[in-house]
Protein backbone atom coordinates (compact mmCIF):
# COMPACT_ATOMS: atom_id res chain seq x y z
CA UNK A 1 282.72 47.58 118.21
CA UNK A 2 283.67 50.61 116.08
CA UNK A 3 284.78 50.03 112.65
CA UNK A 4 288.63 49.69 112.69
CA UNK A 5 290.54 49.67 109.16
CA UNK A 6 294.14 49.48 108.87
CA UNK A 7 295.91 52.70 108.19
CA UNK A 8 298.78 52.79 105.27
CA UNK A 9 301.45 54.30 108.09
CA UNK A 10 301.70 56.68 110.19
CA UNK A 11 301.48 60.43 108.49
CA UNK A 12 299.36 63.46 108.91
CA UNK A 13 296.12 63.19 106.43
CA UNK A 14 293.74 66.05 105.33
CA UNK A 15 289.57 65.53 104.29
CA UNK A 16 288.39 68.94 101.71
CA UNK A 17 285.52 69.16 102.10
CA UNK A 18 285.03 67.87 105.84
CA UNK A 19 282.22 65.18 106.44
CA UNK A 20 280.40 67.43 109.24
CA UNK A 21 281.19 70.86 107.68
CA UNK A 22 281.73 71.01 104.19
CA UNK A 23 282.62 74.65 104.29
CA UNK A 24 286.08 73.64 105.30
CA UNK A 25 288.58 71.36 105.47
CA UNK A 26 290.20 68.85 108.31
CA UNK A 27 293.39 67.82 109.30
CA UNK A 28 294.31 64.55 110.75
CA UNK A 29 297.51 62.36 112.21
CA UNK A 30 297.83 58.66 112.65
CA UNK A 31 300.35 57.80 114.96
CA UNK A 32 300.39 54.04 116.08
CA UNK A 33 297.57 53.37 114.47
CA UNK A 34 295.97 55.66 116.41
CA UNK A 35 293.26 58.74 114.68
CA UNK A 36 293.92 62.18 116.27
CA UNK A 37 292.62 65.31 115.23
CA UNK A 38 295.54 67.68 114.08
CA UNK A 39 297.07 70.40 115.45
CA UNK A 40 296.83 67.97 118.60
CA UNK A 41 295.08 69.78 121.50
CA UNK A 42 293.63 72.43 119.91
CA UNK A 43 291.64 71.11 116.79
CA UNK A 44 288.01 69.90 117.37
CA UNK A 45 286.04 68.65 114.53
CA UNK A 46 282.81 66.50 113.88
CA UNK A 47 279.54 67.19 115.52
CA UNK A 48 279.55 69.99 118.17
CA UNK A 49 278.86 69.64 121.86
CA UNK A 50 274.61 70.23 122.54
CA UNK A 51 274.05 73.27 124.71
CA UNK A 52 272.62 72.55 128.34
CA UNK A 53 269.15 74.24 128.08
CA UNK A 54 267.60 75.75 131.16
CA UNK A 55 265.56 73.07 132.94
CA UNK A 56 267.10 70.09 131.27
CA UNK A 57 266.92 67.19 133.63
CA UNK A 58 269.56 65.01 134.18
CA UNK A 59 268.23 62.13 132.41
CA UNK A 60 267.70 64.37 129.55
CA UNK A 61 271.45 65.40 129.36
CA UNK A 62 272.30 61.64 129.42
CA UNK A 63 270.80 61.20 126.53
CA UNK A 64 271.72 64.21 124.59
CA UNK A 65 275.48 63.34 125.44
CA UNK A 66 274.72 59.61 124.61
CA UNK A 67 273.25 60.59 121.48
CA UNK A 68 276.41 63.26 120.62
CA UNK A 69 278.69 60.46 121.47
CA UNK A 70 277.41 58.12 118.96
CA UNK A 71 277.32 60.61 116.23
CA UNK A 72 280.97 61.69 116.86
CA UNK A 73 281.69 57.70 116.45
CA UNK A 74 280.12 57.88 113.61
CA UNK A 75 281.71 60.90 112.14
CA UNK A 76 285.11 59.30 113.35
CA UNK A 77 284.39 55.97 111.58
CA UNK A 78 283.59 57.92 108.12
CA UNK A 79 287.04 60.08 108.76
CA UNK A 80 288.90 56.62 108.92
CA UNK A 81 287.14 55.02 106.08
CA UNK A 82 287.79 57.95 104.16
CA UNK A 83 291.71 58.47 104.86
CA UNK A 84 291.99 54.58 104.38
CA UNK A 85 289.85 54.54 101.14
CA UNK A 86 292.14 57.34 99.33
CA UNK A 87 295.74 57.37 101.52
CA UNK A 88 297.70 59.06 99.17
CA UNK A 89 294.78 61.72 98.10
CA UNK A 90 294.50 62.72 101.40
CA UNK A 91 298.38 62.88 102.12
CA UNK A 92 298.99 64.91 98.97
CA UNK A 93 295.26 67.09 100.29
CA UNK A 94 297.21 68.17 103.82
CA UNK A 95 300.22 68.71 102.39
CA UNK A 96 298.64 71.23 99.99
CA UNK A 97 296.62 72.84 101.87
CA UNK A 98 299.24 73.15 105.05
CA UNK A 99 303.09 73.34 103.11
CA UNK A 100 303.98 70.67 105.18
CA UNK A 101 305.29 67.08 104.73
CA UNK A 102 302.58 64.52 105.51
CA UNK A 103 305.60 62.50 107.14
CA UNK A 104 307.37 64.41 109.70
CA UNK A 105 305.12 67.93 109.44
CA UNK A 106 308.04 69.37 108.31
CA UNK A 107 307.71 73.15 105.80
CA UNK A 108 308.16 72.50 102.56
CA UNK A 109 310.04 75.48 99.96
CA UNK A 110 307.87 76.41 96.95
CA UNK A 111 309.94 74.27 94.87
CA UNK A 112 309.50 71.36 96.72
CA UNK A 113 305.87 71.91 96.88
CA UNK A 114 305.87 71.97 93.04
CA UNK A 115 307.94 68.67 93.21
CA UNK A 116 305.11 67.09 94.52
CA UNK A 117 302.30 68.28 93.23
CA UNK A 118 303.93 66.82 89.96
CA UNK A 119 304.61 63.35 91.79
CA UNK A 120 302.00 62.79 93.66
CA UNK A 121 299.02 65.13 92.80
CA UNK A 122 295.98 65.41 94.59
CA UNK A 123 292.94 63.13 95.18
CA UNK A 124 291.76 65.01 91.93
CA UNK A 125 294.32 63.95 89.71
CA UNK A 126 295.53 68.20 89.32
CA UNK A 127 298.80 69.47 90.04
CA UNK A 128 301.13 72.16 88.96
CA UNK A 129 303.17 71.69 86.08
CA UNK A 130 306.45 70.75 86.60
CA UNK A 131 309.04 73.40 86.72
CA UNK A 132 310.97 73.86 83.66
């Protein structure tokens, strides 16, 4: 049974680096207690799909796909552990890297964005200094 931690709430999350490619960073949403990858429907991280080869048997192709499936569990398990682990780090992570509230998805103005990087700063503990 796959590893199932309880989420904070419902919100939209963000993982710098990301687990498979550390390169860049990915975006998340829990809705219902449910993991999605974010923007729904068009986003696709972990592990890529394998390539069918020429002359792969059937039974081969099982078992690549089994094998893909079970590391894109995997990955999925680590994305939960890690958004779980460090809720508000990774709230305050997607709503600096997007401008948008980790609640409704909503735009933030500059000076809101500055707001909150001085409330809640990110998983590093750095924000910007408060307006003044």
């Amino acid at each position: 049974m796959p590893f199932q931690p309880t989420f904070p709430d419902d919100g939209a999350y963000a993982l710098r680096p990301d687990l498979e490619q550390p390169w860049t960073a990915s975006f998340w949403l829990v809705r219902n207690g449910k993991l999605e990858s974010w923007p729904i429907g068009t986003a696709k991280y972990g592990p890529p799909r394998p390539p069918i080869l020429p002359g792969t048997t059937p039974a081969a192709r099982r078992e690549q796909l089994r094998f893909w499936k079970a590391r894109v569990q995997d990955y999925r398990d680590q994305v939960v552990l890690a958004i779980a682990t460090d809720p508000v780090g990774t709230a305050s992570e997607f709503t600096a890297l997007t401008g948008r509230c980790h609640h409704c998805r909503g735009f933030f103005n500059v000076e809101q964005l500055q707001l909150a990087a001085v409330l809640a700063p990110d998983a590093q503990g750095e924000g910007l200094e408060e307006p003044g």
